[in-house]
N, C-alpha and C. Protein backbone atom coordinates (compact mmCIF):
# COMPACT_ATOMS: atom_id res chain seq x y z
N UNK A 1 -4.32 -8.30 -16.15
CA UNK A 1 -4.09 -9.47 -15.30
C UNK A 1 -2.84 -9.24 -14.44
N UNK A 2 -2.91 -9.26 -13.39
CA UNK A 2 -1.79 -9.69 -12.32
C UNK A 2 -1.19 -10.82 -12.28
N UNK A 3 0.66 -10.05 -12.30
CA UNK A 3 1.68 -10.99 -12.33
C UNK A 3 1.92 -11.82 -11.34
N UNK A 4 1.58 -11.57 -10.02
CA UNK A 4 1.65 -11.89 -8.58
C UNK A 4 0.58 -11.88 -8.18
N UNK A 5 0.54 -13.33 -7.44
CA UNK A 5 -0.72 -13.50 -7.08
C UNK A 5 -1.33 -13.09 -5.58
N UNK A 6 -2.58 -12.72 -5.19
CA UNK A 6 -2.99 -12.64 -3.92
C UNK A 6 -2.43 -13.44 -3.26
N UNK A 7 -2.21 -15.28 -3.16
CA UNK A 7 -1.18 -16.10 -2.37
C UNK A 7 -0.11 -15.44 -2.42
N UNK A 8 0.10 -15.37 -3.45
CA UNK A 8 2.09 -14.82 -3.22
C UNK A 8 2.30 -13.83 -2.04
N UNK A 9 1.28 -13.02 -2.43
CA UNK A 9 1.27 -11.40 -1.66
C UNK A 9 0.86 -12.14 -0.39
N UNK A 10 0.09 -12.64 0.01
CA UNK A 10 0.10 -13.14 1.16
C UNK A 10 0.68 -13.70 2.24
N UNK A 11 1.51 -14.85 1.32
CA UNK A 11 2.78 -15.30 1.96
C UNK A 11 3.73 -14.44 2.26
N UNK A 12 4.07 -13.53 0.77
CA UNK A 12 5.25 -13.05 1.11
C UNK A 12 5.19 -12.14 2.40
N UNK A 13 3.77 -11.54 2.81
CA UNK A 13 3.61 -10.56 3.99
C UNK A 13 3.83 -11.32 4.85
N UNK A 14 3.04 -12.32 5.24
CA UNK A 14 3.31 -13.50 6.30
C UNK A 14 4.75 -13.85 6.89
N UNK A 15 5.18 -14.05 5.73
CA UNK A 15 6.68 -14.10 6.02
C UNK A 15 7.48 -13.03 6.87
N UNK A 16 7.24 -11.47 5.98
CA UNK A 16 7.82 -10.55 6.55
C UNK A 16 7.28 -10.54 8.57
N UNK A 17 5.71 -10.67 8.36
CA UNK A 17 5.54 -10.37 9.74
C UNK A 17 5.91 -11.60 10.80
N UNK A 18 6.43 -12.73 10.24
CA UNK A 18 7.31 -13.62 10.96
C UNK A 18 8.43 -13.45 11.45
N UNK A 19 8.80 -13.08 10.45
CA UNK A 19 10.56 -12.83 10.30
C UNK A 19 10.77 -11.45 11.62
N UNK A 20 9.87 -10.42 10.85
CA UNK A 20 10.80 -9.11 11.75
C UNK A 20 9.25 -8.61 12.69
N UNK A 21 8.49 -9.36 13.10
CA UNK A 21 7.49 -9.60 14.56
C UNK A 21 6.92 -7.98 14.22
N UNK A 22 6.70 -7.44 13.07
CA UNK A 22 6.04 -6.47 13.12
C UNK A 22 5.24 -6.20 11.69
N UNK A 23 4.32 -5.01 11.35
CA UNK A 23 4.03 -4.68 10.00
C UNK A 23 4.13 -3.44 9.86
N UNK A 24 4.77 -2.92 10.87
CA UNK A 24 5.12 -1.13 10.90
C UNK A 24 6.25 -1.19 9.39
N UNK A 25 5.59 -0.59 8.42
CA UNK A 25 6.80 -0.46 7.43
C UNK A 25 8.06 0.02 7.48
N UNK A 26 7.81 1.23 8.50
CA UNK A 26 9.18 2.11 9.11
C UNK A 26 9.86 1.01 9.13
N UNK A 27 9.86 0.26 10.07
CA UNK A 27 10.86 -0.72 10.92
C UNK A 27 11.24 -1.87 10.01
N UNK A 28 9.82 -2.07 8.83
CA UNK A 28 10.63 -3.24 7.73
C UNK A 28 11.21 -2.46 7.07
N UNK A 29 11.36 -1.43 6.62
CA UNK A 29 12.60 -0.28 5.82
C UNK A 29 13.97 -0.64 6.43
N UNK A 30 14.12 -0.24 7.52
CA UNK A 30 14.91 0.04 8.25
C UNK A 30 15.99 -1.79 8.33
N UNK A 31 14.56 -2.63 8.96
CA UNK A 31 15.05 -4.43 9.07
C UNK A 31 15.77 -4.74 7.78
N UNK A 32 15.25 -4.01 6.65
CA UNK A 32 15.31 -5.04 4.98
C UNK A 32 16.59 -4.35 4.58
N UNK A 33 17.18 -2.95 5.05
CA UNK A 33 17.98 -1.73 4.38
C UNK A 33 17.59 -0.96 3.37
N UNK A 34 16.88 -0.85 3.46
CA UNK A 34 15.68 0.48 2.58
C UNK A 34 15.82 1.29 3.06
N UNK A 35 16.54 2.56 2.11
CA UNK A 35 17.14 3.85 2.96
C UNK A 35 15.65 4.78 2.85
N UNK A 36 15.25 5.19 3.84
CA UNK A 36 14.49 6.40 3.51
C UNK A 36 14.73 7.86 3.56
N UNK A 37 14.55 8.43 2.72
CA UNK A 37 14.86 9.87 2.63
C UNK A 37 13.17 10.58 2.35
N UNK A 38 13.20 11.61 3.25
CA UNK A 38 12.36 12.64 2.66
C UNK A 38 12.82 14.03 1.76
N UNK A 39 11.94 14.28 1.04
CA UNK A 39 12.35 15.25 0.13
C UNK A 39 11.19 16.07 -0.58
N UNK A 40 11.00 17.93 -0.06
CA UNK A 40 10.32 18.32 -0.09
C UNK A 40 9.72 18.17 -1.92
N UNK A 41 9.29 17.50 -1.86
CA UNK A 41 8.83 17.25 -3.53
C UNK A 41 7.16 18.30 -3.68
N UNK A 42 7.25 19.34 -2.84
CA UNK A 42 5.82 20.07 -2.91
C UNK A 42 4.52 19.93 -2.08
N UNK A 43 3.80 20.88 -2.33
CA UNK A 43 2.65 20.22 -1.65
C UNK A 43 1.11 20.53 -2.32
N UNK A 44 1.10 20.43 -3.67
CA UNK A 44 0.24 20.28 -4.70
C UNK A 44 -0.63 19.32 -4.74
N UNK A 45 -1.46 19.37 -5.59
CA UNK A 45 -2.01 17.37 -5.26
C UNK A 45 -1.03 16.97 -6.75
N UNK A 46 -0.27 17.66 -7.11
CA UNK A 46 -0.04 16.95 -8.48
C UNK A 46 1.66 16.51 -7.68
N UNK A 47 2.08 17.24 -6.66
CA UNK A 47 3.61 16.79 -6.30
C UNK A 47 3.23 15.30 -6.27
N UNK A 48 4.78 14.48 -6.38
CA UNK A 48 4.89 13.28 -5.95
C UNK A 48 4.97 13.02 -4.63
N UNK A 49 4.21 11.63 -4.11
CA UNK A 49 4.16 11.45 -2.96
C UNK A 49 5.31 10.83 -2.24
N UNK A 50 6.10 9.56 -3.02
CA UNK A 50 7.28 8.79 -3.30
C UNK A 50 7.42 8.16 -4.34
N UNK A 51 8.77 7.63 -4.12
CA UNK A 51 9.32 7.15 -5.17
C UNK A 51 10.35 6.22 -4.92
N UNK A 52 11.26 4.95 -5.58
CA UNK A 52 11.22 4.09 -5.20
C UNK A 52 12.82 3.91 -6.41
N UNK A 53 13.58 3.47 -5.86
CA UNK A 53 14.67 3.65 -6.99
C UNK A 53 15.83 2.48 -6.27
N UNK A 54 16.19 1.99 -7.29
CA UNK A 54 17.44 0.80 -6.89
C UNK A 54 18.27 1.32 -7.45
N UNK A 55 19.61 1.82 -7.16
CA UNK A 55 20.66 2.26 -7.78
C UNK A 55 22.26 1.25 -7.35
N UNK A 56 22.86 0.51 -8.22
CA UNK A 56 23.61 -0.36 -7.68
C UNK A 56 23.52 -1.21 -6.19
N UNK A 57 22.20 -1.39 -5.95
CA UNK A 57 21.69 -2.86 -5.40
C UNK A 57 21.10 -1.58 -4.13
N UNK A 58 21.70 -0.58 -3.82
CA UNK A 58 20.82 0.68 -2.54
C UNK A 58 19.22 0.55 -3.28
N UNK A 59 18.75 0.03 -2.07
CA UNK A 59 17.42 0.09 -2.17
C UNK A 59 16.59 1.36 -1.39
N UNK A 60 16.04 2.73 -2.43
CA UNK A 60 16.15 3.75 -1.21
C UNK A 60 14.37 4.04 -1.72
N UNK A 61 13.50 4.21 -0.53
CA UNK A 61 12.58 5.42 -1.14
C UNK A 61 12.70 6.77 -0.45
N UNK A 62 12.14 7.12 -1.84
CA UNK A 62 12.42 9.03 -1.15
C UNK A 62 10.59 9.13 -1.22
N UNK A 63 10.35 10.06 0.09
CA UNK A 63 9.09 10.31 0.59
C UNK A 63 8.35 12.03 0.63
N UNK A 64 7.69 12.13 0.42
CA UNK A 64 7.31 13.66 0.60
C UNK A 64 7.21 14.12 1.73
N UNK A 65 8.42 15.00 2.10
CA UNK A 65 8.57 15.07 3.42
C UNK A 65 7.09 15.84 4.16
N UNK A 66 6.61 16.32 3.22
CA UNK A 66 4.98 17.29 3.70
C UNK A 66 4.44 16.59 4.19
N UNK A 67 4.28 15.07 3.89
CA UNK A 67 3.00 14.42 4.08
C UNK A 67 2.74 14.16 5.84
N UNK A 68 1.46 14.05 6.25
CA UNK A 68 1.34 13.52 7.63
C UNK A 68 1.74 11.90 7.57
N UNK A 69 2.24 11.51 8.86
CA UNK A 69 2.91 10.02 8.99
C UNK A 69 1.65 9.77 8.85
N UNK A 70 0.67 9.61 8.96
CA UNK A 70 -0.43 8.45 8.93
C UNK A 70 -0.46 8.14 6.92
N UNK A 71 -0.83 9.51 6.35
CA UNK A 71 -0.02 8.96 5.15
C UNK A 71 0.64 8.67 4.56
N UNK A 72 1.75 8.81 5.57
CA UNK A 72 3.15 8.12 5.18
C UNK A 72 3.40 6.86 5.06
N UNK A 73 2.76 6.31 6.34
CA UNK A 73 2.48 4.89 6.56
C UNK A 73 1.99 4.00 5.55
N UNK A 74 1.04 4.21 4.65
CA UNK A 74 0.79 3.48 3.83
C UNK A 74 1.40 4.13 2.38
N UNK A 75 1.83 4.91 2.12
CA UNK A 75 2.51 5.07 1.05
C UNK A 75 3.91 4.12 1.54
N UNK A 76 4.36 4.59 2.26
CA UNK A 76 5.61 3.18 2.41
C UNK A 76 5.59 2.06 1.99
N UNK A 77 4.15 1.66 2.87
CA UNK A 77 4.02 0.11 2.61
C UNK A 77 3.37 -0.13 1.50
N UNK A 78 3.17 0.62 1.07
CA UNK A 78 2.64 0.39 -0.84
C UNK A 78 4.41 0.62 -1.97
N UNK A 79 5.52 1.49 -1.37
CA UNK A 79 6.45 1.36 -1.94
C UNK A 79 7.56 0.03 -1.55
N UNK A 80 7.07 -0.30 -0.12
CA UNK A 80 7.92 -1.35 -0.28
C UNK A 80 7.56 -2.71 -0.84
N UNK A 81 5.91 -2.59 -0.66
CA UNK A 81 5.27 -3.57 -2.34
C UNK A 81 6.19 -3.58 -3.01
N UNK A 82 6.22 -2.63 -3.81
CA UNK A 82 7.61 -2.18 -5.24
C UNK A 82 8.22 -2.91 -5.00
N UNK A 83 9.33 -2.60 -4.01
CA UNK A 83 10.48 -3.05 -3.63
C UNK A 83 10.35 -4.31 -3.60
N UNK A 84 9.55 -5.64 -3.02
CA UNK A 84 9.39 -6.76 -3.07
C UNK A 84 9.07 -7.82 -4.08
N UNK A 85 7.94 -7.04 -4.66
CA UNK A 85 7.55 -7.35 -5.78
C UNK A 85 7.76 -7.35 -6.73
N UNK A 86 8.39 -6.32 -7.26
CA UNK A 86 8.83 -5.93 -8.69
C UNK A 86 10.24 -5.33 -8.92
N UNK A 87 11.44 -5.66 -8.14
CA UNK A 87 12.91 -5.51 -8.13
C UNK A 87 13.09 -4.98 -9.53
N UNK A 88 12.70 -5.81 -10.65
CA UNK A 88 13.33 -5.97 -11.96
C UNK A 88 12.72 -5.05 -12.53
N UNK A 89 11.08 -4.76 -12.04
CA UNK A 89 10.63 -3.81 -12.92
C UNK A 89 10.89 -2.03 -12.59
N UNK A 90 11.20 -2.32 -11.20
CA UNK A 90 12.08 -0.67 -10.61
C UNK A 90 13.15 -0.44 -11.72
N UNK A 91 14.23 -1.35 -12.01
CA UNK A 91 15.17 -1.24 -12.58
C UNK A 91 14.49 -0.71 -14.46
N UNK A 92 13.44 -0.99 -14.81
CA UNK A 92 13.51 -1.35 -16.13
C UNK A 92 12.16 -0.12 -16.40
N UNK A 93 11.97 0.58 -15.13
CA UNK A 93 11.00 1.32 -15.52
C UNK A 93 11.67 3.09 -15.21
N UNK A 94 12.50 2.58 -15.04
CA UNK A 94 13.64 4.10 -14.50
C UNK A 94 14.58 4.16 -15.64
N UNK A 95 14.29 2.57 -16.72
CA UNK A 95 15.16 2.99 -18.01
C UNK A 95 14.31 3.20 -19.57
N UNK A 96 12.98 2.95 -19.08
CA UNK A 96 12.42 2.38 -20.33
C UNK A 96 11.00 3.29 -20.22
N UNK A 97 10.19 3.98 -20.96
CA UNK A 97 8.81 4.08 -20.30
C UNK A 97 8.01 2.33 -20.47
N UNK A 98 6.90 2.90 -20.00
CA UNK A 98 6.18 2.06 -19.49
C UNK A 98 4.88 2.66 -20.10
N UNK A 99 3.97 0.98 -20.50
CA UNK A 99 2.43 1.14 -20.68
C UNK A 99 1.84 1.50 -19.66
N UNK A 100 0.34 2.24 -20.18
CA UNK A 100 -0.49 2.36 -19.13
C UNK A 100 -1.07 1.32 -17.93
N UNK A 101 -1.02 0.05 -19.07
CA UNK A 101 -1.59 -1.29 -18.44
C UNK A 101 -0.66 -1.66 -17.47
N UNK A 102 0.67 -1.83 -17.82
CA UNK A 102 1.75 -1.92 -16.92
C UNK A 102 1.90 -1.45 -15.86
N UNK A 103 1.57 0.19 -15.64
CA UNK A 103 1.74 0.92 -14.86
C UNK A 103 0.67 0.56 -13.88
N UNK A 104 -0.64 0.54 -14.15
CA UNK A 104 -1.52 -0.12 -13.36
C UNK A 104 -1.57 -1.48 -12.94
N UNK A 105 -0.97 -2.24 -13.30
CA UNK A 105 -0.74 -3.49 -13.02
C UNK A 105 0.21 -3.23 -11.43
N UNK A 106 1.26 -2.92 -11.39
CA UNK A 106 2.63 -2.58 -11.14
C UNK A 106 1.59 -1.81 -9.59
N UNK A 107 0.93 -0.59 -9.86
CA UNK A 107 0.01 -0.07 -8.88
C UNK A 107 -0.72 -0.79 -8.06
N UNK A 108 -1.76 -1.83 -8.86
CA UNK A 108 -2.73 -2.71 -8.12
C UNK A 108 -1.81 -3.17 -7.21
N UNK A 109 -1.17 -4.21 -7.63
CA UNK A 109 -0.19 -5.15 -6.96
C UNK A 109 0.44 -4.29 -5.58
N UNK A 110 0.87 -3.68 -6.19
CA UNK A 110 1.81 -2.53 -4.94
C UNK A 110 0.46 -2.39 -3.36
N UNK A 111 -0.22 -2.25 -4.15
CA UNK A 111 -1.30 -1.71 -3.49
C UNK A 111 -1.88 -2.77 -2.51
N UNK A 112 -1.72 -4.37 -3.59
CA UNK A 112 -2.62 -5.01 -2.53
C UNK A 112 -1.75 -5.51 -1.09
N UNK A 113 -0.56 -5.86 -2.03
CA UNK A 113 0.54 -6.10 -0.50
C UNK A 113 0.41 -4.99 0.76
N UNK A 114 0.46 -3.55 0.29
CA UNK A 114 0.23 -2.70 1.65
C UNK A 114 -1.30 -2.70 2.47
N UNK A 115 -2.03 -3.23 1.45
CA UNK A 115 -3.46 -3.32 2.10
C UNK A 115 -3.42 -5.10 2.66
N UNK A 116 -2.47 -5.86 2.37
CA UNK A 116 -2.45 -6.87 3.12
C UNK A 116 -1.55 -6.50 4.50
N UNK A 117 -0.38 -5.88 4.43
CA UNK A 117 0.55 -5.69 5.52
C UNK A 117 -0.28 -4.82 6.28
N UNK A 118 -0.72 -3.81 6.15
CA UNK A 118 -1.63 -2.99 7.27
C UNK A 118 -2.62 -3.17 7.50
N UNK A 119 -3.33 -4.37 7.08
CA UNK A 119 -4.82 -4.66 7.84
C UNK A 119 -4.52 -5.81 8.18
N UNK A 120 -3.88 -6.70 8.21
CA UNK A 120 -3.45 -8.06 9.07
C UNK A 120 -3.88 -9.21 8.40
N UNK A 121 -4.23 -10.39 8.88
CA UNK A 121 -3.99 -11.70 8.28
C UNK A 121 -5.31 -11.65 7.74
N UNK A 122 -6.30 -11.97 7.24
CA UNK A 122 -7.37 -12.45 6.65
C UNK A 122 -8.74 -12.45 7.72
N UNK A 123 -7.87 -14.34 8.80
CA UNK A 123 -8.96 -14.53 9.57
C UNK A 123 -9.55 -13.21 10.89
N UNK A 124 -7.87 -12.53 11.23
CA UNK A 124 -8.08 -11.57 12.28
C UNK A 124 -9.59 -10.64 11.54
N UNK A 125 -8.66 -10.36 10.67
CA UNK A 125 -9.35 -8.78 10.05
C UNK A 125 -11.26 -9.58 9.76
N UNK A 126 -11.23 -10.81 9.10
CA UNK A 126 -13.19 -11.39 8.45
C UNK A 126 -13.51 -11.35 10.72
N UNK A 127 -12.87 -11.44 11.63
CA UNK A 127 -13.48 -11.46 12.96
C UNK A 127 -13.85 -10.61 13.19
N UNK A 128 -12.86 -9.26 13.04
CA UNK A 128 -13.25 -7.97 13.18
C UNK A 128 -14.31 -7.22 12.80
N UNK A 129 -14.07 -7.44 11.36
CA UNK A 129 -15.26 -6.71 10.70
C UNK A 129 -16.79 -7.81 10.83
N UNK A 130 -16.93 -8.70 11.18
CA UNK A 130 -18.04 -9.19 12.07
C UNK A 130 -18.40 -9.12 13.34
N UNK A 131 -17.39 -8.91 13.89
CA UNK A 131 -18.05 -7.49 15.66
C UNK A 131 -18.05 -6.35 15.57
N UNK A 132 -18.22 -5.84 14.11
CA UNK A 132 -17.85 -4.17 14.08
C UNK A 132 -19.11 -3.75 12.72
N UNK A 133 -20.26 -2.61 13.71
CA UNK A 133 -21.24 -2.03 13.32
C UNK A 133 -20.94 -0.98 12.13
N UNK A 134 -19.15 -0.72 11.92
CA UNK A 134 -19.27 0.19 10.97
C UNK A 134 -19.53 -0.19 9.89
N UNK A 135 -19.71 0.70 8.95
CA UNK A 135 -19.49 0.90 7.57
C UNK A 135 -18.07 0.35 6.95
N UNK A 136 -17.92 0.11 5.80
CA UNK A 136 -16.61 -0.28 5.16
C UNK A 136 -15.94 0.93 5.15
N UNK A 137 -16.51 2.23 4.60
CA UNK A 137 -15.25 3.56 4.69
C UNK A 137 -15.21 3.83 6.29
N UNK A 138 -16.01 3.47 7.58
CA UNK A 138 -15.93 3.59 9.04
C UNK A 138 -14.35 2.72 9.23
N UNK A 139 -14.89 1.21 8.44
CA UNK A 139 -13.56 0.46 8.99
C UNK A 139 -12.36 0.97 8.42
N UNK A 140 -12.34 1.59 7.19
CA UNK A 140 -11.12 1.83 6.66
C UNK A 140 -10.77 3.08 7.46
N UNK A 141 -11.11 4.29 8.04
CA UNK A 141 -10.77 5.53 8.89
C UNK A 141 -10.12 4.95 9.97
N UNK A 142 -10.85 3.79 10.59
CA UNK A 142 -10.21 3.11 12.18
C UNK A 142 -9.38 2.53 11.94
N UNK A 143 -8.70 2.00 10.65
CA UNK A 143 -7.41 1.70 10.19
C UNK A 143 -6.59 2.46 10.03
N UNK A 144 -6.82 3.75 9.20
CA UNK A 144 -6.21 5.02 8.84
C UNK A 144 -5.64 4.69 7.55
N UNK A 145 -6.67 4.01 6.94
CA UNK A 145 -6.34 3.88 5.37
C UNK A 145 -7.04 4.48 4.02
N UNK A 146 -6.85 4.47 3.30
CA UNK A 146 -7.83 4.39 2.08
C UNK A 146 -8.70 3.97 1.93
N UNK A 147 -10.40 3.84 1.84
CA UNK A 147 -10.90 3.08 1.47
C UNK A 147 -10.57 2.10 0.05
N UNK A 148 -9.96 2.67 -0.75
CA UNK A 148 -9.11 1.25 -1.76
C UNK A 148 -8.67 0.17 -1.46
N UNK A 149 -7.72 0.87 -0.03
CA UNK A 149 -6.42 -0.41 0.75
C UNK A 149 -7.87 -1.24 0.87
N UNK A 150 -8.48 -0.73 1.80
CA UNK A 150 -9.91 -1.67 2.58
C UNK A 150 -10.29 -2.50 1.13
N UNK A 151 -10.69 -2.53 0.10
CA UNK A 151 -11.43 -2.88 -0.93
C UNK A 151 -10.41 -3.95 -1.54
N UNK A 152 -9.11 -3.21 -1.59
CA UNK A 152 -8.39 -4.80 -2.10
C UNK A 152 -8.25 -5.53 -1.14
N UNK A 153 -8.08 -5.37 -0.10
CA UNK A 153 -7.82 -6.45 1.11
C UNK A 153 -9.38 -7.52 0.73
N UNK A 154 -10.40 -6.88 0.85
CA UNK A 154 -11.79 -7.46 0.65
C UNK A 154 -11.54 -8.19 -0.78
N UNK A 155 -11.19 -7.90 -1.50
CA UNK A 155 -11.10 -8.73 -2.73
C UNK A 155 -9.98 -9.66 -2.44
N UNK A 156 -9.35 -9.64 -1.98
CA UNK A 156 -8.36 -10.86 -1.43
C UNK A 156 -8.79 -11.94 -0.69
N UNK A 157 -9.92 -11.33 0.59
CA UNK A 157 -10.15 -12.06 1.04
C UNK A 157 -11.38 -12.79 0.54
N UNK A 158 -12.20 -12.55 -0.33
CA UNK A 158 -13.24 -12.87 -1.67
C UNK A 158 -12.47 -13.79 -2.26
N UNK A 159 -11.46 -13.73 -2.58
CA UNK A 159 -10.48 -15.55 -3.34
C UNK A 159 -10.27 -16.12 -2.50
N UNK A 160 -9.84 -15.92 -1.06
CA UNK A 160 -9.87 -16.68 -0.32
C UNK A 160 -10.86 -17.60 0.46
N UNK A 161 -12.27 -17.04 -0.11
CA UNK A 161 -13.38 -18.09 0.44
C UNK A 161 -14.14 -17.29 1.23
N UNK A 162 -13.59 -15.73 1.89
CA UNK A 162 -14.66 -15.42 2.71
C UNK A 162 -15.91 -14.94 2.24
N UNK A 163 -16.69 -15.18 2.74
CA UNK A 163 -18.00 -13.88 2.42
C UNK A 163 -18.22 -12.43 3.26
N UNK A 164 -17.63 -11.97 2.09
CA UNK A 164 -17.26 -10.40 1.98
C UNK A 164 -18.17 -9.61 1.21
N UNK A 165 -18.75 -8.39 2.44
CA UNK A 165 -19.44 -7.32 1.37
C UNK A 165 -19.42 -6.75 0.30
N UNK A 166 -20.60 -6.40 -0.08
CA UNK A 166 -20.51 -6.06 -1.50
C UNK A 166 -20.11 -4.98 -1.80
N UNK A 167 -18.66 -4.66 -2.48
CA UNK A 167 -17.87 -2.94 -2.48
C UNK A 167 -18.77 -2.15 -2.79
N UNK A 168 -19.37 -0.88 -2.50
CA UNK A 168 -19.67 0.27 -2.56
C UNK A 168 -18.84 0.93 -4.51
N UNK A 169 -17.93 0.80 -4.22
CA UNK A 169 -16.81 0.87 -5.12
C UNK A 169 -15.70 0.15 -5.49
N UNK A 170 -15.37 -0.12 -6.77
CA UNK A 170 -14.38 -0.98 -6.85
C UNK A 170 -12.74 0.00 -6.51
N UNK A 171 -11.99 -0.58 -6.48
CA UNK A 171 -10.28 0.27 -5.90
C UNK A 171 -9.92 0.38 -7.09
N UNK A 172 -9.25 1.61 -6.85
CA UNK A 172 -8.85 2.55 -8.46
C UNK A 172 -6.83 2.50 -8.01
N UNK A 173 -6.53 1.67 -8.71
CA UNK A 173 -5.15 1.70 -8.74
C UNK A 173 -4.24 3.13 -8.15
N UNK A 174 -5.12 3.83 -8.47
CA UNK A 174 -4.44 5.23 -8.72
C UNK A 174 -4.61 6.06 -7.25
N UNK A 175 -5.03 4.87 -6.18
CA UNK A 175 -5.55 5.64 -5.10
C UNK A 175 -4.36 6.91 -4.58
N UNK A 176 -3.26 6.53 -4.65
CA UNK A 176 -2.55 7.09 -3.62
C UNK A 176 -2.24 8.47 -4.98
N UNK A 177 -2.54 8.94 -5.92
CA UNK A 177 -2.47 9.95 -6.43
C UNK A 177 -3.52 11.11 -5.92
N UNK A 178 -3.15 12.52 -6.54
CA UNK A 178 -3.97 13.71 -5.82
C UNK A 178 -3.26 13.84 -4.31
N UNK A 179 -3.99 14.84 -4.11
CA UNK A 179 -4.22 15.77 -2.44
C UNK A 179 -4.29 14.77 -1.45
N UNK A 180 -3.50 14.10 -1.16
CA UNK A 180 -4.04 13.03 -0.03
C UNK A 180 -3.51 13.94 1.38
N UNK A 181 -3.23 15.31 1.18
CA UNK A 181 -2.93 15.74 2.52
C UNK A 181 -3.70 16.23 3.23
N UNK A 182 -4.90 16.60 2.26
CA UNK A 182 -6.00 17.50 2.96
C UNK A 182 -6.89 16.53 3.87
N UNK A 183 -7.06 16.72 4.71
CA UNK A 183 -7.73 16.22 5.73
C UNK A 183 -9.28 16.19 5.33
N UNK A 184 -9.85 16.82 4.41
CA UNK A 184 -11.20 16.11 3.67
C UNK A 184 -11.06 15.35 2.20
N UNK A 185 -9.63 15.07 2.00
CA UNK A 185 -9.43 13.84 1.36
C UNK A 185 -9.99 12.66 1.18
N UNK A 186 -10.25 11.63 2.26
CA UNK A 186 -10.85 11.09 2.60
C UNK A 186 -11.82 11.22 3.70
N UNK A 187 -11.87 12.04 4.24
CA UNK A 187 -12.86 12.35 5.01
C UNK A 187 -12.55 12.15 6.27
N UNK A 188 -11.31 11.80 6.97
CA UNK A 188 -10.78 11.31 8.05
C UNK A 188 -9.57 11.36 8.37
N UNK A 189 -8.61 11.84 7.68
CA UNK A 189 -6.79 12.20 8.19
C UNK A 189 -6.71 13.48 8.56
N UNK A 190 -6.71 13.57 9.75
CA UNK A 190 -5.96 14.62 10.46
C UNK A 190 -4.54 14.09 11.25
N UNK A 191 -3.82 15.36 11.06
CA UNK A 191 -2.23 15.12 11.69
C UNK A 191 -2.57 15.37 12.90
């Protein structure tokens, strides 16, 4: 069960894209003081992609400097999830391990805020994908996302009342783990 709810996550994006007139994460890093650093952490599918650390109130993520910005982009905005969402549990998971359930919990969540911040408000995105002949993994490429991001956004917008297709697949917490550099990753990131 999720600690934070789809409203919450909603608002709280809403808010951000009020406040600082954008959803480019770069620029909410930068607006909020979220230091970013890259750091060649490999280029394996097992290297880390980022990581997310509060050290006396510096709120910094460190990023794999390998990665292409288009996957950068949403790994950000899935770490600054973290950062928003779970302050206390950054702190308590850099001292303590952590359950599996936890850890996936902690993931989903992360996950759905960046799949709310990069696909936009609800009503834009249910317009779109009703003038648009693609496929759900079509719409998620013309985003430059995951098909996951795409799937929780759809399940968000499924509590919210819309009538939303039926997933192909349900979203695996764990999306942003593995090879996400290879360009038949998903079938659609090229640098």
């Amino acid at each position: 069960m999720l600690t934070v709810s789809s409203d919450e996550i909603r608002c709280r994006v809403e808010k951000l894209r009020r406040q600082f007139q954008t959803s480019d994460p770069f620029i909410l890093c930068r607006q909020l003081d979220v230091q970013l650093k890259g750091v060649n952490f490999g280029e394996t599918e097992h290297s880390i992609k980022a990581m997310t650390t509060v050290i006396f109130r510096i709120r910094m993520i460190q990023y794999n400097s390998n990665l292409p910005r288009t996957l950068l982009t949403f790994i950000l905005a899935h770490e600054l999830g973290h950062i928003l969402l779970h302050s206390r549990e950054i702190k308590t998971f850099q001292e303590t391990e952590t359950t599996l359930y936890e850890t996936n919990r902690l993931e989903t969540e992360a996950n759905r805020f960046a799949a709310e911040l990069l696909l936009g408000d609800s009503a834009s995105f249910y317009r779109e994908m009703q003038d648009s002949d693609y496929t759900l993994f079509q719409i998620a490429a013309a985003h430059h996302v995951p098909y996951d991001f795409l799937a929780y956004k759809l399940q968000m917008m499924e509590e919210e009342g819309y009538p939303v297709p039926e997933l192909p697949a349900e979203p695996d917490s764990r999306c942003l783990g593995g090879d996400l550099g290879l360009p038949d990753c998903y079938g659609f990131y090229e640098e």
